[in-house]
C-alpha atoms as a PDB file:
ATOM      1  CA  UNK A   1      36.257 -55.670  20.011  1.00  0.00           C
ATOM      2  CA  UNK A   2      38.679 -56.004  16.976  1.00  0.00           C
ATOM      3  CA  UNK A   3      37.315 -53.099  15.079  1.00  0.00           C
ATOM      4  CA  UNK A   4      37.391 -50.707  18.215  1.00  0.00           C
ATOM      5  CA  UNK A   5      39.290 -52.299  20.872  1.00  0.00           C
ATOM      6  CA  UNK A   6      39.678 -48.779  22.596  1.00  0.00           C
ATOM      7  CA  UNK A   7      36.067 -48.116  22.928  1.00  0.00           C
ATOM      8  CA  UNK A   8      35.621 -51.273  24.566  1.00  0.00           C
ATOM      9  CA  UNK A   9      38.714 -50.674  26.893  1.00  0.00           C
ATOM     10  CA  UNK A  10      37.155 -48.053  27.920  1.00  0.00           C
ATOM     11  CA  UNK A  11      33.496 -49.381  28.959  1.00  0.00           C
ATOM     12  CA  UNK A  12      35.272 -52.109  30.717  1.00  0.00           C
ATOM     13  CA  UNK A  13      37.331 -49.697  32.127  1.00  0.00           C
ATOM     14  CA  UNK A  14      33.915 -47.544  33.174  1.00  0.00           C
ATOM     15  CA  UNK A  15      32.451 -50.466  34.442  1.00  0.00           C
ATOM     16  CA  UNK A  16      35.584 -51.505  37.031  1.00  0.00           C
ATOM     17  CA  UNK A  17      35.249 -47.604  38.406  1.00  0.00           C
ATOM     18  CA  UNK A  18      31.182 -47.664  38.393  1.00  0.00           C
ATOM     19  CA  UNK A  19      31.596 -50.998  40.690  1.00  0.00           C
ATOM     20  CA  UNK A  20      34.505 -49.868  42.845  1.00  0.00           C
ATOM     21  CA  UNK A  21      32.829 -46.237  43.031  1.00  0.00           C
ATOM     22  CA  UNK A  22      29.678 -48.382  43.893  1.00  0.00           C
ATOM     23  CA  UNK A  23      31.302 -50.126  46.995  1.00  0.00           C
ATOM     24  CA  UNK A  24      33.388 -47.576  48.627  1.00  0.00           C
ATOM     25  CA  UNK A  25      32.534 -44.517  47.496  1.00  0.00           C
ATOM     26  CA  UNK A  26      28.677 -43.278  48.385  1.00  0.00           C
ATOM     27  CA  UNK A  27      26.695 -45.182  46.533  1.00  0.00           C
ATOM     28  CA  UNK A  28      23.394 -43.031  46.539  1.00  0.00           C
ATOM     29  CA  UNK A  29      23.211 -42.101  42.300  1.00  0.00           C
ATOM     30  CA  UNK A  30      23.546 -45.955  41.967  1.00  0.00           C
ATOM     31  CA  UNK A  31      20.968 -46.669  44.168  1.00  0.00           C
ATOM     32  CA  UNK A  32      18.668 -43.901  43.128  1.00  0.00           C
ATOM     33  CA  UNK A  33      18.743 -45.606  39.488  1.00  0.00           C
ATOM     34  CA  UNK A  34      17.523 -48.497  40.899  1.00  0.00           C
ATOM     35  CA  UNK A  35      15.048 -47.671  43.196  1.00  0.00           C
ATOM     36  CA  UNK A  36      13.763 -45.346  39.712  1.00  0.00           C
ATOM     37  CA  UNK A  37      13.835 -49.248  38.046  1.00  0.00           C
ATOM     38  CA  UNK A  38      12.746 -50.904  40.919  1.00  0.00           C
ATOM     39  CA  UNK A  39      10.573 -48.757  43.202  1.00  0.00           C
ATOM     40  CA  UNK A  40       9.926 -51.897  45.844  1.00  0.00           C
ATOM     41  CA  UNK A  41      13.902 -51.701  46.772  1.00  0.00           C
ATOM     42  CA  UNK A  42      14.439 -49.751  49.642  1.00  0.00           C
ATOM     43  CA  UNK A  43      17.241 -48.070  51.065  1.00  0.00           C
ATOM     44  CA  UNK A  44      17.925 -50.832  53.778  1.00  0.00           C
ATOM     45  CA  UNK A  45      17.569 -53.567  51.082  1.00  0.00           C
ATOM     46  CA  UNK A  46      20.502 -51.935  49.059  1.00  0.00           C
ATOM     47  CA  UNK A  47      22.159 -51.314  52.057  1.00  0.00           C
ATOM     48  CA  UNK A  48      22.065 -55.000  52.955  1.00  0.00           C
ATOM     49  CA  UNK A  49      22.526 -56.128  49.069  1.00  0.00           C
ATOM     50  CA  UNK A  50      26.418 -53.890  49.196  1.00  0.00           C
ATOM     51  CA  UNK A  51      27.365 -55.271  52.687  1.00  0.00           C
ATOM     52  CA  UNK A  52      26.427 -58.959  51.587  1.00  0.00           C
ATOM     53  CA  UNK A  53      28.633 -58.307  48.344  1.00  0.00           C
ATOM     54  CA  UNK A  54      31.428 -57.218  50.488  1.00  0.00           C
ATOM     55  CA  UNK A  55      31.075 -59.500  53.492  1.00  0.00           C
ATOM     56  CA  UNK A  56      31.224 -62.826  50.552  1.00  0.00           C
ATOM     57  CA  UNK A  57      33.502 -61.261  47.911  1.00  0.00           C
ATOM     58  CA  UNK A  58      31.200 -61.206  45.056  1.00  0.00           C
ATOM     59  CA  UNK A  59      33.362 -58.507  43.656  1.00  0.00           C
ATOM     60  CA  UNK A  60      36.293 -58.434  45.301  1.00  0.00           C
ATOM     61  CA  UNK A  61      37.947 -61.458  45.975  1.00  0.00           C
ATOM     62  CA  UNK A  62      40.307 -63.862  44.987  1.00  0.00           C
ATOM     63  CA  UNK A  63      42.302 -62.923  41.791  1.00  0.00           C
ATOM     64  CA  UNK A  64      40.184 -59.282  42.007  1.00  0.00           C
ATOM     65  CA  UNK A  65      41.969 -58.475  45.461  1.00  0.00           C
ATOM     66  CA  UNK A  66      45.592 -58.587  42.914  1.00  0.00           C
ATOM     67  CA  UNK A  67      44.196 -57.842  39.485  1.00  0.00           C
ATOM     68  CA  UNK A  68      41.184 -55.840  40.164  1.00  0.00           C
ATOM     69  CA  UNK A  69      37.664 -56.388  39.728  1.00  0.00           C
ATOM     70  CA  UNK A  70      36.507 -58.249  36.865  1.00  0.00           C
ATOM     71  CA  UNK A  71      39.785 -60.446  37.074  1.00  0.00           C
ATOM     72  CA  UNK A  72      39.775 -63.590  34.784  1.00  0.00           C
ATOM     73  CA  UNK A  73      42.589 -66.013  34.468  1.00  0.00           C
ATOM     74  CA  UNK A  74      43.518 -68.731  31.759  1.00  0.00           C
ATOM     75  CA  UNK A  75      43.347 -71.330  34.622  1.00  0.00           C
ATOM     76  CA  UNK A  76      40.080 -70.233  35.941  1.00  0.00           C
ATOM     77  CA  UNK A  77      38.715 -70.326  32.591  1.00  0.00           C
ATOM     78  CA  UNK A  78      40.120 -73.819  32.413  1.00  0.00           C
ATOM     79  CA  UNK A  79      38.530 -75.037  35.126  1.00  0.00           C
ATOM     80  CA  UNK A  80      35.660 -74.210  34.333  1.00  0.00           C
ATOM     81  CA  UNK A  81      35.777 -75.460  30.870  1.00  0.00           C
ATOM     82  CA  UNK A  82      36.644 -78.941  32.623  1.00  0.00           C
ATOM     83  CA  UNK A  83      33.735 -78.862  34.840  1.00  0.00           C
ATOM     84  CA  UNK A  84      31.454 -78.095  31.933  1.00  0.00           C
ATOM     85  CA  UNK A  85      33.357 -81.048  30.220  1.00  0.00           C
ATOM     86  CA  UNK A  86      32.545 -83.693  33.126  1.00  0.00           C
ATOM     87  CA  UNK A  87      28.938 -82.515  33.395  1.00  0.00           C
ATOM     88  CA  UNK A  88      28.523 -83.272  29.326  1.00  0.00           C
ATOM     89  CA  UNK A  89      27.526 -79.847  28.848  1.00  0.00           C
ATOM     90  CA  UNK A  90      30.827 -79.031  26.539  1.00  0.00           C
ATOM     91  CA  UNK A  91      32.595 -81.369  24.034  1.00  0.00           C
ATOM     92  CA  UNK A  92      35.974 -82.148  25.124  1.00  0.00           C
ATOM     93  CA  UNK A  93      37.091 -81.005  21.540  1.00  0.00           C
ATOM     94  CA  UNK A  94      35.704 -77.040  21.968  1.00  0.00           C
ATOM     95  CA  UNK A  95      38.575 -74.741  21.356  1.00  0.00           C
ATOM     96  CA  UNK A  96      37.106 -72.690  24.741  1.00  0.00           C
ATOM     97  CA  UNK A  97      40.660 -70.699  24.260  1.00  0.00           C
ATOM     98  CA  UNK A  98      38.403 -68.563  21.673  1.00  0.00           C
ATOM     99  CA  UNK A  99      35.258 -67.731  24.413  1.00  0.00           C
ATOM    100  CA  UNK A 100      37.002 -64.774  26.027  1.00  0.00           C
ATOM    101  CA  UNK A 101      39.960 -62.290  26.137  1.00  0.00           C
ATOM    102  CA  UNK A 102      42.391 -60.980  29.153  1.00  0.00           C
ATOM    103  CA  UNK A 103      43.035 -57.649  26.833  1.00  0.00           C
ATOM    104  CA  UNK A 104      40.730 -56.008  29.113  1.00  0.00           C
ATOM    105  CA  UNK A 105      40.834 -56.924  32.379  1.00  0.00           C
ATOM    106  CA  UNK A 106      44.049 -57.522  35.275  1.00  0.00           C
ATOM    107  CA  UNK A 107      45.119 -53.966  35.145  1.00  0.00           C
ATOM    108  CA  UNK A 108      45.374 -54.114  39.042  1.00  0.00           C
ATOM    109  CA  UNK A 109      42.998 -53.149  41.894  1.00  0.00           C
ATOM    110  CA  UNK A 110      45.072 -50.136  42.790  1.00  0.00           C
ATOM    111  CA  UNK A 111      44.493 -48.285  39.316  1.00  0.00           C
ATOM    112  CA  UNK A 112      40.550 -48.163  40.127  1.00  0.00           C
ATOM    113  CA  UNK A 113      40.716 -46.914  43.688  1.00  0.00           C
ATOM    114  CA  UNK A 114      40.037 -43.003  44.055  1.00  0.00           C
END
């Protein structure tokens, strides 16, 4: 990430489009790989797996519907640093602030779609 931020810009980047391409764009190549992977998934199971994604906003939701998908926000990250806190699984002392980046991500929903 430091040594070649623009590589990694750019699989993020890849990665939004794959998963936007993925649910609203035909989504046959996708599921082809993963029937290759997986040959017990059929075409209704996929089929059922995309419209449960959509119907609960796994992907799109939230701070994705503004940002895009793969959205992360300070507070978010906050929050759940504080839940991990009150569940004892963090030290109140971690310096969290260093587990992630927003380089990456919020470049807005709208320069994905197409």
């Amino acid at each position: 990430m430091q040594t070649n931020p623009d590589l990694v810009q750019r699989f993020v980047d890849a990665s939004i489009k794959g998963w936007y391409s993925y649910l609203e764009g035909d989504p046959k190549p996708a599921n082809e790989l993963i029937k290759k992977d997986n040959p017990e998934m059929s075409d209704d199971q996929l089929a059922f797996g995309i419209a449960k994604m959509k119907e609960y906003g796994i992907l799109v939701s939230g701070d994705a519907e503004s940002k895009g998908i793969g959205a992360m926000t300070d507070n978010r990250w906050q929050e759940f640093f504080n839940s991990m806190v009150a569940e004892g699984i963090f030290k109140q002392a971690t310096d969290y602030k260093q587990a992630y980046t927003l380089q990456f991500v919020n470049k807005g929903a709208a320069a994905y779609k197409g």
